[in-house]
Protein backbone atom coordinates (compact mmCIF):
# COMPACT_ATOMS: atom_id res chain seq x y z
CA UNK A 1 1.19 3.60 -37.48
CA UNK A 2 -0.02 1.11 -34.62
CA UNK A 3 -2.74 0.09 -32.77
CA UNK A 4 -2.50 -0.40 -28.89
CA UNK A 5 -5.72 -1.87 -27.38
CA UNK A 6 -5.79 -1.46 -23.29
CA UNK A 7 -7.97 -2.05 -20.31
CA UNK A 8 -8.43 0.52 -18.01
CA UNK A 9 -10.61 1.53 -15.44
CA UNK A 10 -13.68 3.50 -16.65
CA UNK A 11 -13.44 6.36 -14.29
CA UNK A 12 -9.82 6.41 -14.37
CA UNK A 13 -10.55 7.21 -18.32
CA UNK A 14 -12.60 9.32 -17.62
CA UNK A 15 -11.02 11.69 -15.05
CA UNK A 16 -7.50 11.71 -17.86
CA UNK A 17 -9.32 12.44 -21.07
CA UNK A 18 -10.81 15.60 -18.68
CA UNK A 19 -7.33 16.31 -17.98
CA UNK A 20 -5.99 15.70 -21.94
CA UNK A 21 -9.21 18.00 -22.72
CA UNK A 22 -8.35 20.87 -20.20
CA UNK A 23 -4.76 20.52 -21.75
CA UNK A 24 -6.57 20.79 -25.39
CA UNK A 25 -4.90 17.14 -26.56
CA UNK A 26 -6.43 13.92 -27.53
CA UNK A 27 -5.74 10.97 -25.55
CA UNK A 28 -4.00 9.11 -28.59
CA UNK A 29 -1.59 12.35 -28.16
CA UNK A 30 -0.91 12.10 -23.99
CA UNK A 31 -0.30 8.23 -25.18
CA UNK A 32 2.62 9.74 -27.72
CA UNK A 33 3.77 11.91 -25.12
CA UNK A 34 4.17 9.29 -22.89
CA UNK A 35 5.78 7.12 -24.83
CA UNK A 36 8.08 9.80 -26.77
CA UNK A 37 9.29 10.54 -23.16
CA UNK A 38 10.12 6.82 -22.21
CA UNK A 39 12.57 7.04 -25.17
CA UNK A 40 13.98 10.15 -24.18
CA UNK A 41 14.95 9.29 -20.93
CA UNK A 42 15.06 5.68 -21.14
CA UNK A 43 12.76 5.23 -18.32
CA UNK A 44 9.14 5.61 -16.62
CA UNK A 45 8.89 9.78 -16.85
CA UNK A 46 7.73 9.58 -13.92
CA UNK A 47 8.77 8.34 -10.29
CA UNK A 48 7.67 5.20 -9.04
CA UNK A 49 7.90 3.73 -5.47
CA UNK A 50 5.86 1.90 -3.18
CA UNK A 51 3.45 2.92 -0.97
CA UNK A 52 4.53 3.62 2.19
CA UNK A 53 2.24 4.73 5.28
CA UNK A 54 2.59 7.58 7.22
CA UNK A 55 3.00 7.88 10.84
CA UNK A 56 -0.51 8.17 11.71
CA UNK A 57 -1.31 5.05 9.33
CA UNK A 58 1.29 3.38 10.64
CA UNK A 59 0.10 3.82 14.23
CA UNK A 60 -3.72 3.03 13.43
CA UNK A 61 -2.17 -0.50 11.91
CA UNK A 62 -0.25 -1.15 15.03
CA UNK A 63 -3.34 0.07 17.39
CA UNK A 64 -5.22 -2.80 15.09
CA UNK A 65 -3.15 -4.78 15.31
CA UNK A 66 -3.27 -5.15 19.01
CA UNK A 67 -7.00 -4.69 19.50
CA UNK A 68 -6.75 -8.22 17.55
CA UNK A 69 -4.15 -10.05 19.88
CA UNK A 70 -6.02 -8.83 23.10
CA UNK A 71 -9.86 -7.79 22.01
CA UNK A 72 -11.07 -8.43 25.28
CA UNK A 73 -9.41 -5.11 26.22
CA UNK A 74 -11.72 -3.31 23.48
CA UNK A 75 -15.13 -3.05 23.69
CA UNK A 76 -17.49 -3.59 20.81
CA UNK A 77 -20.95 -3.27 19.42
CA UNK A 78 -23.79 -5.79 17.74
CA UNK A 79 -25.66 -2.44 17.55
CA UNK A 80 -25.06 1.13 16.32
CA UNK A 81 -27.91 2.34 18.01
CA UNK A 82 -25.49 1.35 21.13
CA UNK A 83 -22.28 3.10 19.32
CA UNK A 84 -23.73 6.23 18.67
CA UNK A 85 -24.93 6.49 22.64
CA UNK A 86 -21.43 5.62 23.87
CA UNK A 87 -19.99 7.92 21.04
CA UNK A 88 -22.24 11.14 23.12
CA UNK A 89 -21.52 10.20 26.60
């Protein structure tokens, strides 16, 4: 038998052993699993790619991205007090 020792976020931890529990297995067991199915298949068992943005995401970045190149088109606030009246007009 071996030891692996591993960081990982705390609520990250959490929110799987909830999962392993639910499933009724121990955490060292989803670890086997895991790795018993990287031997099997000789790879990740699970897909990995990167994240791409949507179409709305994409747009928000580009609408960003030109409120920076020409703010003076865009109005802003020092004051939410002055937000939230333009926001009810």
């Amino acid at each position: 038998m071996s030891n692996i020792n591993v960081r990982i976020d705390s609520d990250v931890k959490k929110n799987a052993e909830a999962v392993f529990a639910g499933l009724g297995i121990t955490p060292t067991a989803a670890i086997s699993l895991f790795y018993n199915q990287v031997i099997r298949t000789n790879s990740i068992p699970f897909e990995l790619k990167a994240n791409i943005p949507n179409k709305e995401t994409l747009l928000a970045l580009n609408e960003v991205d030109e409120m920076e190149k020409k703010p003076e088109k865009y109005k802003g606030y020092n004051n939410i007090n002055n937000l939230i009246e333009d926001l009810l007009k």
